[in-house]
PDB file of N, CA and C in Angstrom:
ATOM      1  N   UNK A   1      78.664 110.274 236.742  1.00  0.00           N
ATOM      2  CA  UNK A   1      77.434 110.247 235.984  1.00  0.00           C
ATOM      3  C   UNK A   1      77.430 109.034 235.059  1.00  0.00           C
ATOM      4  N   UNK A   2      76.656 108.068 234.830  1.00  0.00           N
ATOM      5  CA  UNK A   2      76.556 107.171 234.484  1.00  0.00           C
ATOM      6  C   UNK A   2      75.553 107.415 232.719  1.00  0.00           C
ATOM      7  N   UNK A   3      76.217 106.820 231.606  1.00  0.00           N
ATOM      8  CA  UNK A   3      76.279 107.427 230.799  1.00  0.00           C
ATOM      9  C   UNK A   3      75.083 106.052 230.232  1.00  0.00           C
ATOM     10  N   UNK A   4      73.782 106.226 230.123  1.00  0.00           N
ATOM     11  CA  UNK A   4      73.009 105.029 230.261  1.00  0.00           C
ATOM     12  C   UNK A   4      72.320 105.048 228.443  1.00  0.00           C
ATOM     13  N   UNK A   5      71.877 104.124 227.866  1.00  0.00           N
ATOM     14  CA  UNK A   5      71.215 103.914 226.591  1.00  0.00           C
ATOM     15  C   UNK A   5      70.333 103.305 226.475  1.00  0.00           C
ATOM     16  N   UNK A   6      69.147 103.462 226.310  1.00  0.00           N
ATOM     17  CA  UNK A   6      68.193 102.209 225.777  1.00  0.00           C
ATOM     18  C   UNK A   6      67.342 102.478 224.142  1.00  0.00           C
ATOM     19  N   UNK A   7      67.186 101.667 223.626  1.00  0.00           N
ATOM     20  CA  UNK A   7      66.561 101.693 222.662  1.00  0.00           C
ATOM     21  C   UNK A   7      65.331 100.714 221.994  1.00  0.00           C
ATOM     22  N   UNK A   8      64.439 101.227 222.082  1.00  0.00           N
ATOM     23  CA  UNK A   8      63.219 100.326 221.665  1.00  0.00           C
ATOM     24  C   UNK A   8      62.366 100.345 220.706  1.00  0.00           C
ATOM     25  N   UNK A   9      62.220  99.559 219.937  1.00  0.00           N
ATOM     26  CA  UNK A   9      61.244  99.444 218.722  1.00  0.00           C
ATOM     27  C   UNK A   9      59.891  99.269 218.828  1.00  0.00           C
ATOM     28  N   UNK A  10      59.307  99.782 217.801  1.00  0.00           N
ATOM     29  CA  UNK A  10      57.929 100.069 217.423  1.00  0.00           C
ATOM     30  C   UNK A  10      57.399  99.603 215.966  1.00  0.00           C
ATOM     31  N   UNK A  11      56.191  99.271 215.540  1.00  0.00           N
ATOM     32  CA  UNK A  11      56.017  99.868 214.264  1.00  0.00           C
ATOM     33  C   UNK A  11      54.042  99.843 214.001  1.00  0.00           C
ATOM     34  N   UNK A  12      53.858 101.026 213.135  1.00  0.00           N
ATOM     35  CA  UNK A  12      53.086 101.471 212.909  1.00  0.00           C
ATOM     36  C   UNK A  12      53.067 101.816 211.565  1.00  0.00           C
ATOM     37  N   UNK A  13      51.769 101.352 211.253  1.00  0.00           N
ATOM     38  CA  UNK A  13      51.569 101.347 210.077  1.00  0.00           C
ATOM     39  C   UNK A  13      52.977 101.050 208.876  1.00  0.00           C
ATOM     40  N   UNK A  14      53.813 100.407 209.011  1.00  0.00           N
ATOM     41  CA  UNK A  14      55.170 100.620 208.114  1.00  0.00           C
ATOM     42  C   UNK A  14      56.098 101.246 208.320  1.00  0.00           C
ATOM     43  N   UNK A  15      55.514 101.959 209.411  1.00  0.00           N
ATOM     44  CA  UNK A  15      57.223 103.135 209.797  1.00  0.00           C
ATOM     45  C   UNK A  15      57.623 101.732 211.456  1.00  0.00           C
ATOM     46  N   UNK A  16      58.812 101.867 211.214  1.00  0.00           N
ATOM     47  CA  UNK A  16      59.674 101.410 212.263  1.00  0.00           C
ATOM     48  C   UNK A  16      59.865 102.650 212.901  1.00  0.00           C
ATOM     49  N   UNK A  17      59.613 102.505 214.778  1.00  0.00           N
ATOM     50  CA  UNK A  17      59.765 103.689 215.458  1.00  0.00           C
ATOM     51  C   UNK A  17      60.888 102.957 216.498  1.00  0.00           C
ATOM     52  N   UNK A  18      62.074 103.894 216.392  1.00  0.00           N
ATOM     53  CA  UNK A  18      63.013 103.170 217.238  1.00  0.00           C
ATOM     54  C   UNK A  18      62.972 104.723 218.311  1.00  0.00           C
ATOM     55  N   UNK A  19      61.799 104.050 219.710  1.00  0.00           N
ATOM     56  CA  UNK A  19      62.685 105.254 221.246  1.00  0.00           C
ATOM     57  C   UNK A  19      63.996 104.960 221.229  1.00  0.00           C
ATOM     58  N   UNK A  20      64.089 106.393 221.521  1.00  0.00           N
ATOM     59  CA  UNK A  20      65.664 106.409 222.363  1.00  0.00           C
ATOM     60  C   UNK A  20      65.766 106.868 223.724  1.00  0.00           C
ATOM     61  N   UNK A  21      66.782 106.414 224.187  1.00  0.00           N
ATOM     62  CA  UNK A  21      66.392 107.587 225.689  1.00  0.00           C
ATOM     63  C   UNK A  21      68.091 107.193 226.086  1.00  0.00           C
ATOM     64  N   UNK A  22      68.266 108.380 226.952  1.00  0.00           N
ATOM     65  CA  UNK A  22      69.321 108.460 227.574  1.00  0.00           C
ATOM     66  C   UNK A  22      70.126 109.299 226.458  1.00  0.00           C
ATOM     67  N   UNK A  23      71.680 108.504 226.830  1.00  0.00           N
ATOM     68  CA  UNK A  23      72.806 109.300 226.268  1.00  0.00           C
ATOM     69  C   UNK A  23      73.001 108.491 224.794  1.00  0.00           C
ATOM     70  N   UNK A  24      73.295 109.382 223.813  1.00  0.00           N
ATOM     71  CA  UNK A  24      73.772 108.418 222.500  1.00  0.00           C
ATOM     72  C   UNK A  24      75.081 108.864 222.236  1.00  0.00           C
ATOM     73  N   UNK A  25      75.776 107.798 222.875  1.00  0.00           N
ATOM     74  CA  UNK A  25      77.359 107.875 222.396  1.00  0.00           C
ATOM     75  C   UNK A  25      77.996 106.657 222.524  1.00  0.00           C
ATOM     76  N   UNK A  26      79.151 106.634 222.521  1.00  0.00           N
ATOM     77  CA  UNK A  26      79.989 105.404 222.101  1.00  0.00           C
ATOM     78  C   UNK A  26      79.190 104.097 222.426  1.00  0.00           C
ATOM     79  N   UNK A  27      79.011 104.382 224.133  1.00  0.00           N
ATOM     80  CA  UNK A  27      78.478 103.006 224.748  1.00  0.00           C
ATOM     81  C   UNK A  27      76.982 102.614 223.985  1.00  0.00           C
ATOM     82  N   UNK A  28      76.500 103.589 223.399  1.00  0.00           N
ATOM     83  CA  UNK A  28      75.029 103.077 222.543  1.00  0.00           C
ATOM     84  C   UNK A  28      75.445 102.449 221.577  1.00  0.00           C
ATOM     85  N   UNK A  29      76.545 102.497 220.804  1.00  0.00           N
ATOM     86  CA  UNK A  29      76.917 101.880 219.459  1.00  0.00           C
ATOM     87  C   UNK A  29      75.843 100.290 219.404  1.00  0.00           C
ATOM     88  N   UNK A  30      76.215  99.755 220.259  1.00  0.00           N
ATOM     89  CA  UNK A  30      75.700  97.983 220.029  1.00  0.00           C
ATOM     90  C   UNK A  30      73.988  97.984 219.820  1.00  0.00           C
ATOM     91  N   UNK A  31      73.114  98.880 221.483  1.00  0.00           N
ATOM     92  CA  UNK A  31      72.065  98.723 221.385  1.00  0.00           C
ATOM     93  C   UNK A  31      71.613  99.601 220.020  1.00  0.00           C
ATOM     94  N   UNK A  32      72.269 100.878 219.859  1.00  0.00           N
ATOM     95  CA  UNK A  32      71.331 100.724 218.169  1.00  0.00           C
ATOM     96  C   UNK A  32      71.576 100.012 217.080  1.00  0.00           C
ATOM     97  N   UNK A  33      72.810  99.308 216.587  1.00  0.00           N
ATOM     98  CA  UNK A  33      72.583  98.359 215.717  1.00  0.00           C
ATOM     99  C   UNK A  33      71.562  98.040 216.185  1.00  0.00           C
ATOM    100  N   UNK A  34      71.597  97.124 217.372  1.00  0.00           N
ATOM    101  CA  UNK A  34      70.511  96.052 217.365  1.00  0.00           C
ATOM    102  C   UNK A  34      68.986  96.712 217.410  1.00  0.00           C
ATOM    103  N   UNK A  35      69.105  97.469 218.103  1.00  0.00           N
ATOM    104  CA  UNK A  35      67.346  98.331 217.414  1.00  0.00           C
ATOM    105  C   UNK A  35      67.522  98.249 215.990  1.00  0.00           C
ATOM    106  N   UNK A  36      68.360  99.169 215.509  1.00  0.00           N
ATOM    107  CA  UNK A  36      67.857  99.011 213.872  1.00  0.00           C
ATOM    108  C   UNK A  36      68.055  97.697 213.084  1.00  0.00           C
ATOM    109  N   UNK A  37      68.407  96.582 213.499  1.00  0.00           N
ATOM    110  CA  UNK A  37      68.320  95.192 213.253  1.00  0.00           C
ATOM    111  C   UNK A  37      66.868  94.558 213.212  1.00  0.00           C
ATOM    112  N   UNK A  38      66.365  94.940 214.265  1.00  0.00           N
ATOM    113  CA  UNK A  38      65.056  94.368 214.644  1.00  0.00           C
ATOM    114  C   UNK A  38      63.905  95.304 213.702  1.00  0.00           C
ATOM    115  N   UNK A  39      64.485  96.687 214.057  1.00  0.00           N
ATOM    116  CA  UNK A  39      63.272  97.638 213.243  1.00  0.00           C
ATOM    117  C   UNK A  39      63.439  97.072 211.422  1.00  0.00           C
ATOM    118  N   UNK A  40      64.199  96.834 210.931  1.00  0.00           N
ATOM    119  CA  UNK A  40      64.108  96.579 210.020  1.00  0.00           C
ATOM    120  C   UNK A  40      64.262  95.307 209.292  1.00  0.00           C
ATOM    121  N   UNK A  41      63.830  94.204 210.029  1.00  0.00           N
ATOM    122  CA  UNK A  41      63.723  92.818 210.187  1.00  0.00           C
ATOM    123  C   UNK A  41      62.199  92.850 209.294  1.00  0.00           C
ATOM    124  N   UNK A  42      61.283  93.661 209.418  1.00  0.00           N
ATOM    125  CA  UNK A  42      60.283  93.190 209.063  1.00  0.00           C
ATOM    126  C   UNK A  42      59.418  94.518 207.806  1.00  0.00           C
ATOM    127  N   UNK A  43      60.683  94.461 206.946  1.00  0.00           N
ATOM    128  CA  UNK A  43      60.072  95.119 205.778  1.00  0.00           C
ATOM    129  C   UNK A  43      59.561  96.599 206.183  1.00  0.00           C
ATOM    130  N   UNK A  44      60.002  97.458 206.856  1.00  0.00           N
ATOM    131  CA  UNK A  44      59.299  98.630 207.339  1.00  0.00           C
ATOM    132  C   UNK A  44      59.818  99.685 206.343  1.00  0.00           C
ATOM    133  N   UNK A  45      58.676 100.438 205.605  1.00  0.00           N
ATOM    134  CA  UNK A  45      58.944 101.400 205.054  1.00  0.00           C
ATOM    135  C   UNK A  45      59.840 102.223 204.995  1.00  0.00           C
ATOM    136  N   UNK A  46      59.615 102.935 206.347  1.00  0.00           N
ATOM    137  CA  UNK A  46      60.566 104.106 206.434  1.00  0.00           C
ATOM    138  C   UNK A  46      60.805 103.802 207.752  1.00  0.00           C
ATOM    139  N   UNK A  47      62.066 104.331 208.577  1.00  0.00           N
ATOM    140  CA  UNK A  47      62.681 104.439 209.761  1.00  0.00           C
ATOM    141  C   UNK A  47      62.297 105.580 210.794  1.00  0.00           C
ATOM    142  N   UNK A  48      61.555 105.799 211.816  1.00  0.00           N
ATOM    143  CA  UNK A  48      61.531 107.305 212.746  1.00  0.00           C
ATOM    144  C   UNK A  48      61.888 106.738 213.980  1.00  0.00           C
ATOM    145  N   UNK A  49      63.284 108.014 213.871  1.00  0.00           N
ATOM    146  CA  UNK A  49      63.915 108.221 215.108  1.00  0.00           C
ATOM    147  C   UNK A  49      63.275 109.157 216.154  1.00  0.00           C
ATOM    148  N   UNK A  50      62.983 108.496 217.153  1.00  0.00           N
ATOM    149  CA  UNK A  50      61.919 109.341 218.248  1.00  0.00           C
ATOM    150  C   UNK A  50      63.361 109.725 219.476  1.00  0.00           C
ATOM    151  N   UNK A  51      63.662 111.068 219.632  1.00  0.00           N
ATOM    152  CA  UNK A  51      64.479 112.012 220.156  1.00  0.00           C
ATOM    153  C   UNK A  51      64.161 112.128 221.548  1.00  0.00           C
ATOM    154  N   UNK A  52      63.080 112.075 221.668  1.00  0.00           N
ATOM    155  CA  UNK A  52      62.288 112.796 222.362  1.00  0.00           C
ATOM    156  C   UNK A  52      62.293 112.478 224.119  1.00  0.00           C
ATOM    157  N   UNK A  53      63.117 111.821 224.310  1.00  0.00           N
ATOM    158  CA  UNK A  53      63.938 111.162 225.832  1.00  0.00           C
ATOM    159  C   UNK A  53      65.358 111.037 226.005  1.00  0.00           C
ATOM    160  N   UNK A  54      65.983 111.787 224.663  1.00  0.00           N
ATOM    161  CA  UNK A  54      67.593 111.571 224.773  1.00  0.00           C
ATOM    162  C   UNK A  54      67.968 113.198 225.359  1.00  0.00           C
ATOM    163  N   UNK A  55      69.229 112.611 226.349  1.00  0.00           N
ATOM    164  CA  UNK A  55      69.741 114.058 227.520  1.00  0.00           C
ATOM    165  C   UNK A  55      70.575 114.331 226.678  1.00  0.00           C
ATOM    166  N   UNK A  56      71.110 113.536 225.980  1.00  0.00           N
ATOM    167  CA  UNK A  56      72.626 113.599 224.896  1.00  0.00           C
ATOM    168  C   UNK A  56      72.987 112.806 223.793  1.00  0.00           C
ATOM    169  N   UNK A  57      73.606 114.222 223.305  1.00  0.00           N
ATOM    170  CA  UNK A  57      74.262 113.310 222.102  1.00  0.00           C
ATOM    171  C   UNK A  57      75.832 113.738 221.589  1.00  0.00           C
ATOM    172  N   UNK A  58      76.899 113.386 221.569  1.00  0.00           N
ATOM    173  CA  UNK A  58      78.192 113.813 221.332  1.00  0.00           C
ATOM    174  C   UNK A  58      78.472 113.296 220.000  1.00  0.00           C
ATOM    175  N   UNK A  59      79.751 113.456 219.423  1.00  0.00           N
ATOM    176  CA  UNK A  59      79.905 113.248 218.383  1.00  0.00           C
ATOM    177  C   UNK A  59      80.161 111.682 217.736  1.00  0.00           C
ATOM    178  N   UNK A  60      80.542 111.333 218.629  1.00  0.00           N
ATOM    179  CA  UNK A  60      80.349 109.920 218.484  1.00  0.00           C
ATOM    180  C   UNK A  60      78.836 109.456 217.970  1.00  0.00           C
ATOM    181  N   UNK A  61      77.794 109.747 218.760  1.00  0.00           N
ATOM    182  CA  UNK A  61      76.527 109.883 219.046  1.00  0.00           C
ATOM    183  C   UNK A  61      76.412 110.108 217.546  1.00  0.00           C
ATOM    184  N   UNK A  62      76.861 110.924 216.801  1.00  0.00           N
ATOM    185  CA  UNK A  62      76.239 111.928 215.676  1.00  0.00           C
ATOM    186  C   UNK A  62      76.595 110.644 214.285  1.00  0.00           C
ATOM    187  N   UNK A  63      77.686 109.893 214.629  1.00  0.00           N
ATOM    188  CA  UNK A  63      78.281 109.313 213.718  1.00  0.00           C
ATOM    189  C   UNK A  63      77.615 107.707 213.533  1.00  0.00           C
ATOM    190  N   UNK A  64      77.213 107.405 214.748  1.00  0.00           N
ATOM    191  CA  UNK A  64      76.149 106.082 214.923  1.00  0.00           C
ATOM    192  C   UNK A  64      75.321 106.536 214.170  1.00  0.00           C
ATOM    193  N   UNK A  65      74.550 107.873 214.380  1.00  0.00           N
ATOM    194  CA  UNK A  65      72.906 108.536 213.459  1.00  0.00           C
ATOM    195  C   UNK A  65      73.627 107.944 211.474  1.00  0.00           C
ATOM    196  N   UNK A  66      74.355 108.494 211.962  1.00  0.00           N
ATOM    197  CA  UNK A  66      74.898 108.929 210.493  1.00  0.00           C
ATOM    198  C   UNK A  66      75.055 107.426 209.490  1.00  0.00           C
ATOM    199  N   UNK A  67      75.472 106.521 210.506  1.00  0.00           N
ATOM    200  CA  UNK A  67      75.366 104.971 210.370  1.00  0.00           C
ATOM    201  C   UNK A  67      74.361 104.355 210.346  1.00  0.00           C
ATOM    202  N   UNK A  68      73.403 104.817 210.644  1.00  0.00           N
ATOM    203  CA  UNK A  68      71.816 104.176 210.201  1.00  0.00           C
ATOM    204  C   UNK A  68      71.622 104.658 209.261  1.00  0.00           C
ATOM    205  N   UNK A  69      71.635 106.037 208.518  1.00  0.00           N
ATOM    206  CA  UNK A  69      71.186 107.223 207.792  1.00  0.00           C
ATOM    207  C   UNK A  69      71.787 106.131 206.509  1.00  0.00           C
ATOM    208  N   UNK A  70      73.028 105.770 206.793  1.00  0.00           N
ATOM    209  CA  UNK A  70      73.718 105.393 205.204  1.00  0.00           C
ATOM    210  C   UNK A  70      72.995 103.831 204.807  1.00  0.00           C
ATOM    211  N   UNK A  71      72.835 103.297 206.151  1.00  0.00           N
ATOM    212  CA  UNK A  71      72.030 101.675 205.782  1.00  0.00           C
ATOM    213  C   UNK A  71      70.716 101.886 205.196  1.00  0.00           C
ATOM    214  N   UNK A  72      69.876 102.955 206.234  1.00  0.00           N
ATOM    215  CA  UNK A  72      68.762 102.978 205.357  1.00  0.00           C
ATOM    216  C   UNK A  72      67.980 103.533 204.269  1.00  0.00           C
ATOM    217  N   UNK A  73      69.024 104.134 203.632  1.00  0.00           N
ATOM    218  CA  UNK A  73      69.425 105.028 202.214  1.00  0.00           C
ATOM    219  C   UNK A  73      70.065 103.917 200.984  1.00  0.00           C
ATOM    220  N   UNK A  74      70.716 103.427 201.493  1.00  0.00           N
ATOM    221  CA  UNK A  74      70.912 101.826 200.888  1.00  0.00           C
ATOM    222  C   UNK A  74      70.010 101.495 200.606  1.00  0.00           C
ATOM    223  N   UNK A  75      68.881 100.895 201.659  1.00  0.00           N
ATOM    224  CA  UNK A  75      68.226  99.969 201.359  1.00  0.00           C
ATOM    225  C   UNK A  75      66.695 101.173 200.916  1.00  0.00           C
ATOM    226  N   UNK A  76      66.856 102.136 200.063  1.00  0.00           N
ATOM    227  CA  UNK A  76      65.630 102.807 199.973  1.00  0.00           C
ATOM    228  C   UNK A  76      65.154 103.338 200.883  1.00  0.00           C
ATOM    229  N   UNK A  77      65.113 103.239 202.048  1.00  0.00           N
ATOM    230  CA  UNK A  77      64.189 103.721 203.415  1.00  0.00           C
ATOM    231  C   UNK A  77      64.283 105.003 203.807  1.00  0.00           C
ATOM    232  N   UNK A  78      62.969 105.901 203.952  1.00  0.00           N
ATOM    233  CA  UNK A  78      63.200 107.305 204.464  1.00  0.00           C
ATOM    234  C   UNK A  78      63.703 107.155 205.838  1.00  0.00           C
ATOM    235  N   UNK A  79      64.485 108.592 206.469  1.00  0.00           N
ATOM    236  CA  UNK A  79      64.242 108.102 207.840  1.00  0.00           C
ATOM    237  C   UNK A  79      63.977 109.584 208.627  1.00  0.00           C
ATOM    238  N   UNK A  80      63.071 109.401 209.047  1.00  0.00           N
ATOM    239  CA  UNK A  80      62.644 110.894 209.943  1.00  0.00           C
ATOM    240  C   UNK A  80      63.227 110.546 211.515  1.00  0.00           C
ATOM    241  N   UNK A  81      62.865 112.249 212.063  1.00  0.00           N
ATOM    242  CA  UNK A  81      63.174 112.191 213.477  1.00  0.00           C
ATOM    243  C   UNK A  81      62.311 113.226 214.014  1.00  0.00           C
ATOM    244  N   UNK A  82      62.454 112.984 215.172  1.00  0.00           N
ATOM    245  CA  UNK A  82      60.862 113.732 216.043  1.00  0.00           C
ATOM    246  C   UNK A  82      61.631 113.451 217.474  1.00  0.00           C
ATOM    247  N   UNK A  83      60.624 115.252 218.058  1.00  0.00           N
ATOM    248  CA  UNK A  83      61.645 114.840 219.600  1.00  0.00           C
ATOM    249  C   UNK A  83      62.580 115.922 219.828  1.00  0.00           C
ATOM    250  N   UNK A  84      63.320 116.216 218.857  1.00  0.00           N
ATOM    251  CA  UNK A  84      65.102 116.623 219.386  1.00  0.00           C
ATOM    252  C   UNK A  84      64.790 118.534 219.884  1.00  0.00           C
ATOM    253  N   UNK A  85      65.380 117.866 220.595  1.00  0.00           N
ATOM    254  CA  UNK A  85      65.413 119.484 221.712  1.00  0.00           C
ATOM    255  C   UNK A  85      65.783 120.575 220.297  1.00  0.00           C
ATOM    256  N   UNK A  86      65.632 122.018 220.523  1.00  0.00           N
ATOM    257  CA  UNK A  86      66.063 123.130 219.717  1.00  0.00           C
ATOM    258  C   UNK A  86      67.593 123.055 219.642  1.00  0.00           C
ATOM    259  N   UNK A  87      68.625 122.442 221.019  1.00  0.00           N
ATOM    260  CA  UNK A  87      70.010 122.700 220.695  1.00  0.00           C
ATOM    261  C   UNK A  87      69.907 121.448 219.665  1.00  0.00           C
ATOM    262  N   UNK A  88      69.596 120.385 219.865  1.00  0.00           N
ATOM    263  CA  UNK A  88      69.859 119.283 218.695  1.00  0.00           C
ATOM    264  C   UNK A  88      69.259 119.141 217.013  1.00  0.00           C
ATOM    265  N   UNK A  89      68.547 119.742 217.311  1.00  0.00           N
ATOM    266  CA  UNK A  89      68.189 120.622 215.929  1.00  0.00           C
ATOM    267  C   UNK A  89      68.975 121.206 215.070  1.00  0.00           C
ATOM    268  N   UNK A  90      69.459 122.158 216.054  1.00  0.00           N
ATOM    269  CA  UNK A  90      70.742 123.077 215.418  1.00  0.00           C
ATOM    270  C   UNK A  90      71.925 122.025 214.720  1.00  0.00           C
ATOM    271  N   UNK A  91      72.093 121.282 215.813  1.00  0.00           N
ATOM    272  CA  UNK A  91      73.358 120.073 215.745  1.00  0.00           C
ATOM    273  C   UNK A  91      73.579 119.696 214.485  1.00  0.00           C
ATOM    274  N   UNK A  92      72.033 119.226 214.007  1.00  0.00           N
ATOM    275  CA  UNK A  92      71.283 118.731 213.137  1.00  0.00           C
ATOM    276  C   UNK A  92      71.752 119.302 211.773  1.00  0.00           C
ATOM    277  N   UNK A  93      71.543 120.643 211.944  1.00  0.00           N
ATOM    278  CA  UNK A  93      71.439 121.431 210.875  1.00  0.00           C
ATOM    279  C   UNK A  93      72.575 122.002 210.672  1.00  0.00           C
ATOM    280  N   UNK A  94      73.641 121.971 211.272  1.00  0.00           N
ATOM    281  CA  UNK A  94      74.959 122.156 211.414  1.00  0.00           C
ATOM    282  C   UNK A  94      75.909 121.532 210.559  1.00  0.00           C
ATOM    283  N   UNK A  95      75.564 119.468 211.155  1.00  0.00           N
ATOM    284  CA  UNK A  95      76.357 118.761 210.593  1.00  0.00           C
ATOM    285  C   UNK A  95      75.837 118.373 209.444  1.00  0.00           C
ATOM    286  N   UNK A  96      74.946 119.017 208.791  1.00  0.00           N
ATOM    287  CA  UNK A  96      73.885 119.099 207.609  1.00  0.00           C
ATOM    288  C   UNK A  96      72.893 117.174 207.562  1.00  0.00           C
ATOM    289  N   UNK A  97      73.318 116.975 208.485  1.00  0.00           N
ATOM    290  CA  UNK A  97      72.099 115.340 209.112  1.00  0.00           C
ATOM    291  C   UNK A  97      70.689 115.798 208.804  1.00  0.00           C
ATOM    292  N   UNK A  98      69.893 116.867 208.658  1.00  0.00           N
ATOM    293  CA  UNK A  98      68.912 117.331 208.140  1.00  0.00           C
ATOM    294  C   UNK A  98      68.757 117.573 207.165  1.00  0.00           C
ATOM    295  N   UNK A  99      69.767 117.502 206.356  1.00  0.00           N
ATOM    296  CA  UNK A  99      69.553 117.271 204.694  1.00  0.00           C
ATOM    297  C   UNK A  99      68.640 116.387 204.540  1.00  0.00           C
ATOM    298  N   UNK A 100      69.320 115.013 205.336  1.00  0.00           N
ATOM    299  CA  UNK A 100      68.976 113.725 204.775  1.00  0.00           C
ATOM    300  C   UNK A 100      67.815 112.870 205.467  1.00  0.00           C
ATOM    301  N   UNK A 101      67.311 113.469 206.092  1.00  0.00           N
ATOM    302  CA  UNK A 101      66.058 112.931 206.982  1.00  0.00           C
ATOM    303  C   UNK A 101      65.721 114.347 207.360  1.00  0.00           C
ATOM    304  N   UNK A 102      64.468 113.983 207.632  1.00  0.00           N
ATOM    305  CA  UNK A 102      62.957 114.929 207.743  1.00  0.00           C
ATOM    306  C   UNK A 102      62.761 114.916 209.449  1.00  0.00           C
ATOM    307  N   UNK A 103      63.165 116.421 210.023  1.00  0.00           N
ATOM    308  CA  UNK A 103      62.791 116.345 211.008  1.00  0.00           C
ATOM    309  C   UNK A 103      61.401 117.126 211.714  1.00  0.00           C
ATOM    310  N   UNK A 104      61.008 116.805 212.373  1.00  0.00           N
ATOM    311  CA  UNK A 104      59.697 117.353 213.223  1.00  0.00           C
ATOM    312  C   UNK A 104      59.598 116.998 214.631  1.00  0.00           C
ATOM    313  N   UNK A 105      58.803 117.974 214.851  1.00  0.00           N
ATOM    314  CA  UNK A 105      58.341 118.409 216.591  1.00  0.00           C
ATOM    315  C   UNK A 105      58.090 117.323 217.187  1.00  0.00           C
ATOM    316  N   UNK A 106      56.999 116.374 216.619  1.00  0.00           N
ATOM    317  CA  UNK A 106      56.909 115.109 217.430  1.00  0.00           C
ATOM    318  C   UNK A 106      56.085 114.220 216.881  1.00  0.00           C
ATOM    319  N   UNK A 107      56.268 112.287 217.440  1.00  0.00           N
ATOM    320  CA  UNK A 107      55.895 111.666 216.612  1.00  0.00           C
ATOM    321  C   UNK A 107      54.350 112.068 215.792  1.00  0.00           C
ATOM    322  N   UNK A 108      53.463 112.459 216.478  1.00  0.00           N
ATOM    323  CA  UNK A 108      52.083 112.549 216.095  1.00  0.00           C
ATOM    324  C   UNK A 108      52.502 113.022 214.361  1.00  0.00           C
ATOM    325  N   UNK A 109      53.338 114.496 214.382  1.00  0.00           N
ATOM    326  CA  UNK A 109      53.406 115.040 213.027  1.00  0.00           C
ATOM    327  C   UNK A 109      54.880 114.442 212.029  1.00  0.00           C
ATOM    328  N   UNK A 110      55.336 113.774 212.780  1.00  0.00           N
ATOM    329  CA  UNK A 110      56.306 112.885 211.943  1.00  0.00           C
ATOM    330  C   UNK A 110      55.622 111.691 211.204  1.00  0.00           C
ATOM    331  N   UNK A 111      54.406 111.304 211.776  1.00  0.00           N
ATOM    332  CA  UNK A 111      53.885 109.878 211.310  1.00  0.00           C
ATOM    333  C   UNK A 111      52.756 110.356 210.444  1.00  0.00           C
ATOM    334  N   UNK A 112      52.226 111.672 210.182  1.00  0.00           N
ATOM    335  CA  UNK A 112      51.178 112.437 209.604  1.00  0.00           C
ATOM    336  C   UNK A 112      52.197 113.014 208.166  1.00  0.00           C
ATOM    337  N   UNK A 113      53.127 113.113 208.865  1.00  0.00           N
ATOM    338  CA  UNK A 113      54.172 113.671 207.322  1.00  0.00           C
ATOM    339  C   UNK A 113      54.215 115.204 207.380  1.00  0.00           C
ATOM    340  N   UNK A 114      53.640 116.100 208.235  1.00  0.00           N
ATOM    341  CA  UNK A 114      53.109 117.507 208.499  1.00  0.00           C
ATOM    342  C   UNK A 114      53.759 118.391 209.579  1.00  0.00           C
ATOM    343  N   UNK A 115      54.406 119.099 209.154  1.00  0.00           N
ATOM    344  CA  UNK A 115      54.547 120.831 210.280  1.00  0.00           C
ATOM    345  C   UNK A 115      56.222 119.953 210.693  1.00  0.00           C
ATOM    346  N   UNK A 116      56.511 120.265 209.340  1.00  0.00           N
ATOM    347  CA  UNK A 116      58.359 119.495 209.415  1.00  0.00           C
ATOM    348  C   UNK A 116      58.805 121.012 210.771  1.00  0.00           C
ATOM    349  N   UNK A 117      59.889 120.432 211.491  1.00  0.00           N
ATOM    350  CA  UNK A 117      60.702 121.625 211.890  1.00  0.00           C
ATOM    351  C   UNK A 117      61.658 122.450 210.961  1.00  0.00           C
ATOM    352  N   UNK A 118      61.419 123.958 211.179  1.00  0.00           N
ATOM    353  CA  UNK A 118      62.296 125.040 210.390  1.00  0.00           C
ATOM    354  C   UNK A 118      63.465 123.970 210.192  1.00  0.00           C
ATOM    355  N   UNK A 119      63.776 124.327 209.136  1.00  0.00           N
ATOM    356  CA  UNK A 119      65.780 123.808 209.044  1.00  0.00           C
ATOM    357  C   UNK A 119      66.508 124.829 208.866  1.00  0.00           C
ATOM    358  N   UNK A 120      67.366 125.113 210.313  1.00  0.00           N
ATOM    359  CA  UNK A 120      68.143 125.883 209.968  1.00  0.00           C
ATOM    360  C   UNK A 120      67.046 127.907 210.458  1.00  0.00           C
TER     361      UNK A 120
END
């Protein structure tokens, strides 16, 4: 099984929207720096992580999230997520990563600010 990553930027209205798709683990390390390089090249408010095409995520996976989470907390920036299946939710709410970013069902109500997902 071929363990594949892509990541692509967006932005709207001030939010940087970085897709994800595929697997997020070790081998993603590079392409998300470089997404979140680019997403935040150009002054973007806040950061949303769009879930919503990823098959996986391992712990590795969890610790890259966790590595954007601390840059863009640094630099002031909210960062939401939209997308993540019910098991990654949990994940979410587990490794307490939902403390610190705002998650929801999908971009429409992540970019509206409205109908956050239960935590927990």
């Amino acid at each position: 099984m071929s363990a594949t990553f892509e990541a692509a930027v967006r932005r709207e209205r001030g939010v940087a929207i970085i897709d994800l798709r595929g697997e997020v683990n070790a081998l993603a390390g590079p392409r998300l720096e470089a997404a979140y390089a680019d997403a935040m090249s150009e002054a973007a408010e806040s950061l949303l992580l769009n879930f919503s095409e990823v098959d996986y995520i391992n712990s590795t996976g969890i610790a890259l999230i966790v590595g954007l989470l601390a840059k863009a907390r640094a630099t002031n920036r909210p960062v939401l997520a939209c997308g993540l299946s019910e098991h990654y939710e949990e994940i979410f709410t587990i490794t307490r990563l939902s403390d610190f970013m705002s998650i929801f069902q999908d971009e429409a109500s992540a970019r509206s600010g409205t109908t956050a997902a239960p935590a927990g």
